[in-house]
N, C-alpha and C. Protein backbone atom coordinates (compact mmCIF):
# COMPACT_ATOMS: atom_id res chain seq x y z
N UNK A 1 -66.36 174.77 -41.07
CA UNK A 1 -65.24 174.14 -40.38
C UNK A 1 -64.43 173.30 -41.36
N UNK A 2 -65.25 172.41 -42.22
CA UNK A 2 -64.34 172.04 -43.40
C UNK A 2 -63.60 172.18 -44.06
N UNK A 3 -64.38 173.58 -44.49
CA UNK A 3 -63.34 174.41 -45.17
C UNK A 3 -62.40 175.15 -44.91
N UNK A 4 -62.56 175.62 -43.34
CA UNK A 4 -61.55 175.98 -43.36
C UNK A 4 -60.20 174.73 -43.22
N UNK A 5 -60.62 173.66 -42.47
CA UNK A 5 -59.58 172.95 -42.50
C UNK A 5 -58.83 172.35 -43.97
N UNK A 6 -59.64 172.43 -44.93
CA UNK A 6 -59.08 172.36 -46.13
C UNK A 6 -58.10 173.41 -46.42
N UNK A 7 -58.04 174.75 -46.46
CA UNK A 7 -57.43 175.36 -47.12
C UNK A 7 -56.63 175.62 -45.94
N UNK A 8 -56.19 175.45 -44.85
CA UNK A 8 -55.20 174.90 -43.58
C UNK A 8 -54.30 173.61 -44.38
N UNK A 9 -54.79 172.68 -44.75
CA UNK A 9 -54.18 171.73 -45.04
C UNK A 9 -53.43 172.01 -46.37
N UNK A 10 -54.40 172.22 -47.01
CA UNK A 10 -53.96 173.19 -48.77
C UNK A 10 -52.41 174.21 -48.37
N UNK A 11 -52.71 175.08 -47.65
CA UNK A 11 -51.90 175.91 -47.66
C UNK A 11 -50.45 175.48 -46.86
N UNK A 12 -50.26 174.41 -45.78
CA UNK A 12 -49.22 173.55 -45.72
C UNK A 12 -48.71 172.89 -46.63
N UNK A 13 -49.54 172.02 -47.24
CA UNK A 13 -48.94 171.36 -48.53
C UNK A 13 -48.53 172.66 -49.14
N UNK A 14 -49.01 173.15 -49.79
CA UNK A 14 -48.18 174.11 -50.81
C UNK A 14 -46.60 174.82 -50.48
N UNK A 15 -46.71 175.29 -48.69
CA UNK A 15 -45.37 175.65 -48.45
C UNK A 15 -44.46 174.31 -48.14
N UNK A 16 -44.76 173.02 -47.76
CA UNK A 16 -44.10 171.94 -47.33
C UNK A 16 -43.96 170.95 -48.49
N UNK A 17 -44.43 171.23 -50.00
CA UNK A 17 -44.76 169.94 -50.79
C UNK A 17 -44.30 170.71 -51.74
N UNK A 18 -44.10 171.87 -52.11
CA UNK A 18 -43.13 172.21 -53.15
C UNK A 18 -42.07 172.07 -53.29
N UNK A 19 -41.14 171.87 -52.41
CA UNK A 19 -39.63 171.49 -52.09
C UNK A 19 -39.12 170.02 -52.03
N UNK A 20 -40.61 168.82 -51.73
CA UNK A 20 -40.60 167.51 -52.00
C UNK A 20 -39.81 167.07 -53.19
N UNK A 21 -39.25 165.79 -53.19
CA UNK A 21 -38.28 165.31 -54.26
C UNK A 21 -38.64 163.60 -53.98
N UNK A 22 -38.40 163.13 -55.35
CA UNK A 22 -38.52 161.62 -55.12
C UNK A 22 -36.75 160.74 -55.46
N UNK A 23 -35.92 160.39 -54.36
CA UNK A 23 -34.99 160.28 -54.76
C UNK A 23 -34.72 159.20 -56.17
N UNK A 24 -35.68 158.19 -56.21
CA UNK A 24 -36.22 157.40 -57.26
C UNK A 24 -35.85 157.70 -58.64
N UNK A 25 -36.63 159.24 -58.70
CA UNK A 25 -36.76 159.74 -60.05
C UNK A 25 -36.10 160.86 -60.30
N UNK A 26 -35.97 161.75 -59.40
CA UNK A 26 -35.31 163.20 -59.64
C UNK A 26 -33.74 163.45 -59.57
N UNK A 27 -33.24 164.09 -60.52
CA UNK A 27 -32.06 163.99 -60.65
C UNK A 27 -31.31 165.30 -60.09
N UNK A 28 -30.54 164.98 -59.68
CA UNK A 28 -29.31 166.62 -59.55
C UNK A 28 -29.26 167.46 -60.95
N UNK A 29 -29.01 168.75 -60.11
CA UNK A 29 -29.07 169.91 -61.02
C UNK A 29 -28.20 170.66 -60.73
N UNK A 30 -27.33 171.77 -61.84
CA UNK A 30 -26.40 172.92 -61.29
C UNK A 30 -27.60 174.12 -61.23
N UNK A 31 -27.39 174.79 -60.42
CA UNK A 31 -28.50 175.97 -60.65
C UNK A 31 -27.72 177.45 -60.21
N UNK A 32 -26.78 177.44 -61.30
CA UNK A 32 -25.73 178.61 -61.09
C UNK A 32 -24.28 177.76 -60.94
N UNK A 33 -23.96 177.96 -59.65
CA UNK A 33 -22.68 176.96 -59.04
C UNK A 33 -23.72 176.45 -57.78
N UNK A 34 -24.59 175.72 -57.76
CA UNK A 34 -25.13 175.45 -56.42
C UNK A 34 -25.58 174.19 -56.96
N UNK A 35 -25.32 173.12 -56.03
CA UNK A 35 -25.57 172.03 -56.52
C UNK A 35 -27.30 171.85 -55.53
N UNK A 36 -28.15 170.90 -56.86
CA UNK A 36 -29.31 170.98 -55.96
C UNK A 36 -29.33 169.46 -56.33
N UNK A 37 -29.93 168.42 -55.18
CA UNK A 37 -30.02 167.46 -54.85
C UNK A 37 -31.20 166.79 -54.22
N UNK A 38 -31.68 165.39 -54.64
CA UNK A 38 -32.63 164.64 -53.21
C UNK A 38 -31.71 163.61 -52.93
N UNK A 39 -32.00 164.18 -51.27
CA UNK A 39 -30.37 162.68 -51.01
C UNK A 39 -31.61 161.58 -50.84
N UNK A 40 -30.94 160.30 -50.84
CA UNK A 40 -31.14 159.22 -50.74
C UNK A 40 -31.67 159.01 -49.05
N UNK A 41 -33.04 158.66 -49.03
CA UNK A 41 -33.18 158.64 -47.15
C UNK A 41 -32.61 157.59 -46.71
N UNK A 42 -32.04 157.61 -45.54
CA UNK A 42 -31.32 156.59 -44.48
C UNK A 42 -32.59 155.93 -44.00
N UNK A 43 -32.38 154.68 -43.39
CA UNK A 43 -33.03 153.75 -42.94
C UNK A 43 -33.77 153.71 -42.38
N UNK A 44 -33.83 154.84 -41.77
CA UNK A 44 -34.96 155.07 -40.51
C UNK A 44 -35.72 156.26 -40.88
N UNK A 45 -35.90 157.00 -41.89
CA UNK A 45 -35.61 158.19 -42.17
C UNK A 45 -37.56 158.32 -42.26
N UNK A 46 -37.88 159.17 -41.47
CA UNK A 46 -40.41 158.99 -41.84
C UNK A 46 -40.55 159.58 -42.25
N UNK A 47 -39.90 161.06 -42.69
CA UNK A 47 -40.31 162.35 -43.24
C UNK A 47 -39.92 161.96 -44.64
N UNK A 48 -40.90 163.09 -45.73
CA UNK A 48 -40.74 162.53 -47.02
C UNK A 48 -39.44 163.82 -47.25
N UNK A 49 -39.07 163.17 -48.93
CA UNK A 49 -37.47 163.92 -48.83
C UNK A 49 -37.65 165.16 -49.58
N UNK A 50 -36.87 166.22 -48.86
CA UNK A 50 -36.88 167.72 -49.91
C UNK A 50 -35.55 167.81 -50.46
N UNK A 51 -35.57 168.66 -51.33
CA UNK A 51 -34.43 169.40 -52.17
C UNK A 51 -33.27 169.91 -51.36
N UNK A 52 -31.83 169.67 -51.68
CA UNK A 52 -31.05 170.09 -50.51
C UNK A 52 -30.30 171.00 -51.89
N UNK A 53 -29.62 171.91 -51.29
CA UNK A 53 -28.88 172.56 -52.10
C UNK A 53 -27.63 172.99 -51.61
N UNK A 54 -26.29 173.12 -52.10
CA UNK A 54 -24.76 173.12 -51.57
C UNK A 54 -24.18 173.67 -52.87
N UNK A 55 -23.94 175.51 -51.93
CA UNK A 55 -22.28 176.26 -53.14
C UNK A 55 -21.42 175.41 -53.25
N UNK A 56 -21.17 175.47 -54.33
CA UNK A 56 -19.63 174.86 -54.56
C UNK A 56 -18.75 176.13 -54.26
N UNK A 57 -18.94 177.37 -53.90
CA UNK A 57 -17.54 178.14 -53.58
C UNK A 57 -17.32 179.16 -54.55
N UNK A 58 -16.38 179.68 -54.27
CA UNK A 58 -15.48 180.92 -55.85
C UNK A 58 -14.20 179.57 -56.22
N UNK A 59 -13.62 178.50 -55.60
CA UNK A 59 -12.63 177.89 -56.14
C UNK A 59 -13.08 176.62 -56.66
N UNK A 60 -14.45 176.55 -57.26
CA UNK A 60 -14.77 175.64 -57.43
C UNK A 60 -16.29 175.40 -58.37
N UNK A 61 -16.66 174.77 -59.58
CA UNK A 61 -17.40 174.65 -60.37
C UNK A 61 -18.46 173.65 -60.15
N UNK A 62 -20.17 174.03 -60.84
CA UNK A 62 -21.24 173.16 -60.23
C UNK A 62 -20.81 172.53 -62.03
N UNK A 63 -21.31 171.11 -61.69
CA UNK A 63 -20.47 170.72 -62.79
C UNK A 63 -21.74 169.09 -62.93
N UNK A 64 -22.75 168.99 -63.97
CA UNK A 64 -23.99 167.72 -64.05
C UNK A 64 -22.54 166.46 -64.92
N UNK A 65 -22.88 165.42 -64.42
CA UNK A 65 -22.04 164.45 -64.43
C UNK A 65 -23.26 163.73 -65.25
N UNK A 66 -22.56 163.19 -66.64
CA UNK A 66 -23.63 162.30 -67.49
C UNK A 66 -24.35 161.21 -66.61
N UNK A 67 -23.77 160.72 -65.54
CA UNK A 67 -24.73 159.79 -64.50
C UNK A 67 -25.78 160.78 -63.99
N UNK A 68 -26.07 161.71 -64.05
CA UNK A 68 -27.28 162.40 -63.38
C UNK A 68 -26.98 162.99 -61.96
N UNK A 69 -25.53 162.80 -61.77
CA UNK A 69 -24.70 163.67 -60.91
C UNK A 69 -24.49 164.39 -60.75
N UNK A 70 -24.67 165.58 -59.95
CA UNK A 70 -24.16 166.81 -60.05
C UNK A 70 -22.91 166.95 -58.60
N UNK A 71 -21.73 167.55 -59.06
CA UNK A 71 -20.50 167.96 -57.94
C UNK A 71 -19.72 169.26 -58.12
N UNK A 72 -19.10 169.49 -57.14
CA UNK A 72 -18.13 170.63 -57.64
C UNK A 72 -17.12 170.43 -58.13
N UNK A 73 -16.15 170.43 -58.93
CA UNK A 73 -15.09 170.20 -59.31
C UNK A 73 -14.36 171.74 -59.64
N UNK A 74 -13.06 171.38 -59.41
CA UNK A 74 -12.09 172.28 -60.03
C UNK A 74 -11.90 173.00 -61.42
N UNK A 75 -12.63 172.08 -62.17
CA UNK A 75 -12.41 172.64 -63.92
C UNK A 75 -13.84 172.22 -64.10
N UNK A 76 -14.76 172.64 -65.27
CA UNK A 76 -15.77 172.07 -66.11
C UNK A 76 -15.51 170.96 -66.69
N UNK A 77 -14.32 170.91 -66.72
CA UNK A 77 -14.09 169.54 -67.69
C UNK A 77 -13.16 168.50 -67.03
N UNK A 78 -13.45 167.27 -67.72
CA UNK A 78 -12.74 165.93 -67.05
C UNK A 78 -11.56 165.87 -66.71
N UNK A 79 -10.83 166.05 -65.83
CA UNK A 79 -9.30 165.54 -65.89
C UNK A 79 -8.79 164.35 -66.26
N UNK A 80 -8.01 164.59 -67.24
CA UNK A 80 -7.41 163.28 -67.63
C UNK A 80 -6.19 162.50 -66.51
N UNK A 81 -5.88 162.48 -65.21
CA UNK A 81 -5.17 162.21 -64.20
C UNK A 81 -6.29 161.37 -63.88
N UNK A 82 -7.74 161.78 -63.33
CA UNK A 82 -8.89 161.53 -62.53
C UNK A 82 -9.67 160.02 -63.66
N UNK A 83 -9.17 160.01 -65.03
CA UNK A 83 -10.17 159.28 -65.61
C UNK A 83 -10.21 157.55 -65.39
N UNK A 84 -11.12 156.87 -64.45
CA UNK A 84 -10.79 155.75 -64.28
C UNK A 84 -9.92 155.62 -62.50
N UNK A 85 -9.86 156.53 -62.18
CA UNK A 85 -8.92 156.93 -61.23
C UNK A 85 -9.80 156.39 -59.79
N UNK A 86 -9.11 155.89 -58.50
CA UNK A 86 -9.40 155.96 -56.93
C UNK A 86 -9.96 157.19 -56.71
N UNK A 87 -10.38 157.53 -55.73
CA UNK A 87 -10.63 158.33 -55.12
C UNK A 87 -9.30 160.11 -55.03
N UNK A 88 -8.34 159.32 -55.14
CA UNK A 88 -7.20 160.30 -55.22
C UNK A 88 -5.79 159.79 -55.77
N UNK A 89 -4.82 161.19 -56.51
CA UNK A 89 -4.33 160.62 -57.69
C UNK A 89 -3.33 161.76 -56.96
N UNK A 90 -1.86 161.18 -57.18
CA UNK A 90 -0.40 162.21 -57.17
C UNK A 90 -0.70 163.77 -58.38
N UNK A 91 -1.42 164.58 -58.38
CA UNK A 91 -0.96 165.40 -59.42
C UNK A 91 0.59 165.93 -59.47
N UNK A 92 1.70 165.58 -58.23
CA UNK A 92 2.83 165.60 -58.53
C UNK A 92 3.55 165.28 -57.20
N UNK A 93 4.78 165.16 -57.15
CA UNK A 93 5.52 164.43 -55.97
C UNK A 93 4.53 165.07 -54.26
N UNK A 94 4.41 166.28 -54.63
CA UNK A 94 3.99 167.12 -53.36
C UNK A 94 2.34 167.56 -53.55
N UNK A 95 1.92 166.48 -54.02
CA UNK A 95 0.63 167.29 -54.46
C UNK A 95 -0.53 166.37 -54.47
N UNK A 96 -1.58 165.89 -53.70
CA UNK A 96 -2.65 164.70 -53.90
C UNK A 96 -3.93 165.83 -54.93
N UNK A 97 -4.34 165.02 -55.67
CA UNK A 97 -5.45 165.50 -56.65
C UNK A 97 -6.68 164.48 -55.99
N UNK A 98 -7.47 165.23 -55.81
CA UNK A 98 -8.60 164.32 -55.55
C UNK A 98 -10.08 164.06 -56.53
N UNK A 99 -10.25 162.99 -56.72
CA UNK A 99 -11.01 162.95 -58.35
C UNK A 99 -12.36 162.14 -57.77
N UNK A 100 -13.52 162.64 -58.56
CA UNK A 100 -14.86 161.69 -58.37
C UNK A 100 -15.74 162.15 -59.59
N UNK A 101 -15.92 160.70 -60.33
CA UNK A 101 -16.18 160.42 -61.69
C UNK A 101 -15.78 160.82 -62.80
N UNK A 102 -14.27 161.23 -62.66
CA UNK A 102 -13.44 161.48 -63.57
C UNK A 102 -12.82 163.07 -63.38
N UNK A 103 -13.67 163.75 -62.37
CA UNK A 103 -13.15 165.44 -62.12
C UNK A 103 -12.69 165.23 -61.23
N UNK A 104 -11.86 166.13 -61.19
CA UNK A 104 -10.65 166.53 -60.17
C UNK A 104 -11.56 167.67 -58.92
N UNK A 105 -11.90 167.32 -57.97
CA UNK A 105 -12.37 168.22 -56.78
C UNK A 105 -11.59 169.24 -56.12
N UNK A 106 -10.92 168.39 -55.72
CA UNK A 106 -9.79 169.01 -54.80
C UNK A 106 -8.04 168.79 -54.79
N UNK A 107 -7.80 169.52 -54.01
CA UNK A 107 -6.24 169.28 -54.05
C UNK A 107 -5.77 169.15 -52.32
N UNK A 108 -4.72 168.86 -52.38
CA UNK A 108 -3.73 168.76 -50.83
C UNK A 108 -2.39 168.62 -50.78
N UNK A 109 -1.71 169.40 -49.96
CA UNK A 109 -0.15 170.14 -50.59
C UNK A 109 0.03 168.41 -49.20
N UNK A 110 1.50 168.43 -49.69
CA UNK A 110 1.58 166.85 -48.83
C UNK A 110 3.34 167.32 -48.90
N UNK A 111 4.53 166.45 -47.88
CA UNK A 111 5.73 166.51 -48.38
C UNK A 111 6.27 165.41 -49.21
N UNK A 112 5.33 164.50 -49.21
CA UNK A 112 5.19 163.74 -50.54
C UNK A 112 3.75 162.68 -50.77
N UNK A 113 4.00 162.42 -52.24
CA UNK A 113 2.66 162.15 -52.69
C UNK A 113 3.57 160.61 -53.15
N UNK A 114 2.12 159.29 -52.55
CA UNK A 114 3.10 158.30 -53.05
C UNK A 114 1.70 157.43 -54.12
N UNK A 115 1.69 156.56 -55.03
CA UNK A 115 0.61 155.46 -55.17
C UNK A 115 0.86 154.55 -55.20
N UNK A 116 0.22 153.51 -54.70
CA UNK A 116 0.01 151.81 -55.17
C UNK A 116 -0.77 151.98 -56.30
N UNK A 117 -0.65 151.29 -57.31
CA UNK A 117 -1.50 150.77 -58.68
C UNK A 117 -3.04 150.34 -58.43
N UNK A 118 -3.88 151.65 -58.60
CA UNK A 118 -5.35 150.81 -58.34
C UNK A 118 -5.52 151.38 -57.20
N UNK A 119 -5.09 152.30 -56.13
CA UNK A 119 -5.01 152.14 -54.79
C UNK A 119 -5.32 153.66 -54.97
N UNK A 120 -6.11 154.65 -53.94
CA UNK A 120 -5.75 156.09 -53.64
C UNK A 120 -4.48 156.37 -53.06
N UNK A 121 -4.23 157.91 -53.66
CA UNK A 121 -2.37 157.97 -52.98
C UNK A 121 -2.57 158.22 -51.45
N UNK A 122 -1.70 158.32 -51.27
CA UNK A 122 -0.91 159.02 -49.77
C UNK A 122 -0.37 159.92 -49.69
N UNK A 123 -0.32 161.02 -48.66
CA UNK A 123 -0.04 162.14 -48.88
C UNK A 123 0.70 162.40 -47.36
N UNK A 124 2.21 162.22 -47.53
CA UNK A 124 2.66 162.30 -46.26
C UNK A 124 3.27 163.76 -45.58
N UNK A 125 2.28 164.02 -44.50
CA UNK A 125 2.11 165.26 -44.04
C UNK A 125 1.15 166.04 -43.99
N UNK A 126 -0.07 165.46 -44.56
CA UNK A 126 -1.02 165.98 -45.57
C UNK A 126 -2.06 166.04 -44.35
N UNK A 127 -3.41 166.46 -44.50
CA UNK A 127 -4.36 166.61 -43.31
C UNK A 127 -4.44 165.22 -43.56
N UNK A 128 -4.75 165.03 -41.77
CA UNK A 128 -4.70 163.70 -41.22
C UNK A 128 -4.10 162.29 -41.24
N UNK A 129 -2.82 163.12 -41.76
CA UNK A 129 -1.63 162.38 -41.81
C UNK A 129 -1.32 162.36 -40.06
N UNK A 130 -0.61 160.61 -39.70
CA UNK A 130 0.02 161.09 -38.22
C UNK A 130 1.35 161.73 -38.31
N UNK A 131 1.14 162.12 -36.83
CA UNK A 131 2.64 163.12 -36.20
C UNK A 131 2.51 162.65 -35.14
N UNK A 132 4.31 163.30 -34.92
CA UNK A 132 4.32 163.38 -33.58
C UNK A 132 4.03 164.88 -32.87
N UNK A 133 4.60 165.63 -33.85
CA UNK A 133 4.74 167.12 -33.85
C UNK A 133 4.23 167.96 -34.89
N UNK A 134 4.18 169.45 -35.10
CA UNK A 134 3.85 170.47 -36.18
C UNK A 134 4.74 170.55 -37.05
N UNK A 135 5.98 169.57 -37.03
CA UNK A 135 7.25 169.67 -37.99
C UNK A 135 6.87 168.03 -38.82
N UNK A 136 5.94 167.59 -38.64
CA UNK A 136 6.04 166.13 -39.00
C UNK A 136 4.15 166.55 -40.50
N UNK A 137 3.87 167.54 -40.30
CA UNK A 137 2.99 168.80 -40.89
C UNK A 137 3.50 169.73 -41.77
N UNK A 138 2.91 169.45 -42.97
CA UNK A 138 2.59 170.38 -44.52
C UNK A 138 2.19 172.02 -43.71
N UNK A 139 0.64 171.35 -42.79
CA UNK A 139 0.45 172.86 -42.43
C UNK A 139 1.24 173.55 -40.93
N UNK A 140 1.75 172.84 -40.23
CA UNK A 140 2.72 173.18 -38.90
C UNK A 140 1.87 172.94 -37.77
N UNK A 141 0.61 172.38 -37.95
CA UNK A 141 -0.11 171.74 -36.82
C UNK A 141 -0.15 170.34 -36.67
N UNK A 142 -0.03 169.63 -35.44
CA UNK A 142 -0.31 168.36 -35.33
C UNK A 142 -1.32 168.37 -33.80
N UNK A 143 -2.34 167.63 -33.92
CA UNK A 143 -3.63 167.77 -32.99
C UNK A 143 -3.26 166.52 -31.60
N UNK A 144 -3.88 167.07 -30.59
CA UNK A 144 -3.52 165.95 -29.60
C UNK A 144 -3.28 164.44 -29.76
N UNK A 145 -4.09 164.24 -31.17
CA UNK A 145 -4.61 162.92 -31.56
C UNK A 145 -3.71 162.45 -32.18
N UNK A 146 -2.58 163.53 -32.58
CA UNK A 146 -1.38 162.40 -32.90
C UNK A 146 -1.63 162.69 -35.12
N UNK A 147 -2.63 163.76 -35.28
CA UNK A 147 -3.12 163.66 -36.81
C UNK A 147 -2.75 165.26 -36.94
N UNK A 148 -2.53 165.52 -38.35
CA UNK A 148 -2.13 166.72 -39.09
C UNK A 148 -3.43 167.47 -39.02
N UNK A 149 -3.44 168.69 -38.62
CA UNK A 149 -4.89 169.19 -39.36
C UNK A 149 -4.52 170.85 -39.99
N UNK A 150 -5.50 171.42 -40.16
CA UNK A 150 -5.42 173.11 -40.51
C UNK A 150 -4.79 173.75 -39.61
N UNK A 151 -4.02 174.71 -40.49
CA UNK A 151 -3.38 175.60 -39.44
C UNK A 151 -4.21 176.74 -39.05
């Protein structure tokens, strides 16, 4: 009976304890374009933490950040717009660049792109920009809520 409950227990651990991560110590990894991760447990959180893993996409690069970061970004390499940068940066009158730890992630077509100094831009028209209407919209939708979203 022992034994068998040993190698019952053995053989859970092995499928449930290989995927374990210590957010403490283990760092992010690219493993192709797939970002692999131990998130950080929330407050309440009893279960111990496993490995999460997230494509970055075909428009988009797995990219290890010298902090032990791993994200997707747009290029392999740093944007110089993004360096030192808010959360999001004008890449041009009509255009929000969105940057985290110096790479550029994403983009968002806007009918204009504005900044405060120090501040993330604004992107007027842009998703979740308000409206009143689908004409007050980059993409020609405006949601009951009065906000821009996908067309």
């Amino acid at each position: 009976m022992r034994a068998s409950l040993l190698v019952v227990s053995l053989s859970l651990c092995l499928h449930g304890c290989v995927d374990r991560c210590d957010p403490d110590s283990d760092v992010d990894r690219c493993e192709g374009n797939t970002i692999v991760s131990c998130p950080q447990p929330g407050p309440d959180q009893l279960v111990p933490d496993h490995w999460t893993s997230r494509e970055c996409g075909e428009e988009q690069v797995c990219v290890l950040v010298e902090s032990g970061t791993a994200l997707c970004a747009i290029d392999d390499a740093p944007d110089p717009r993004c360096e030192g940068a808010p959360s999001s940066v004008c890449a041009d009158a009509t255009t929000q660049l969105y940057c985290s730890l110096g790479y550029a992630t994403g983009t968002q077509d806007c009918f204009s792109c504005t900044e405060e100094e120090g501040e993330s831009a604004a992107c007027a028209g842009g998703f979740g920009s308000a409206c009143a209407s689908g004409a007050d919209c980059v993409s020609g939708a405006c949601n009951p809520q009065g906000h821009c979203v996908a067309s």
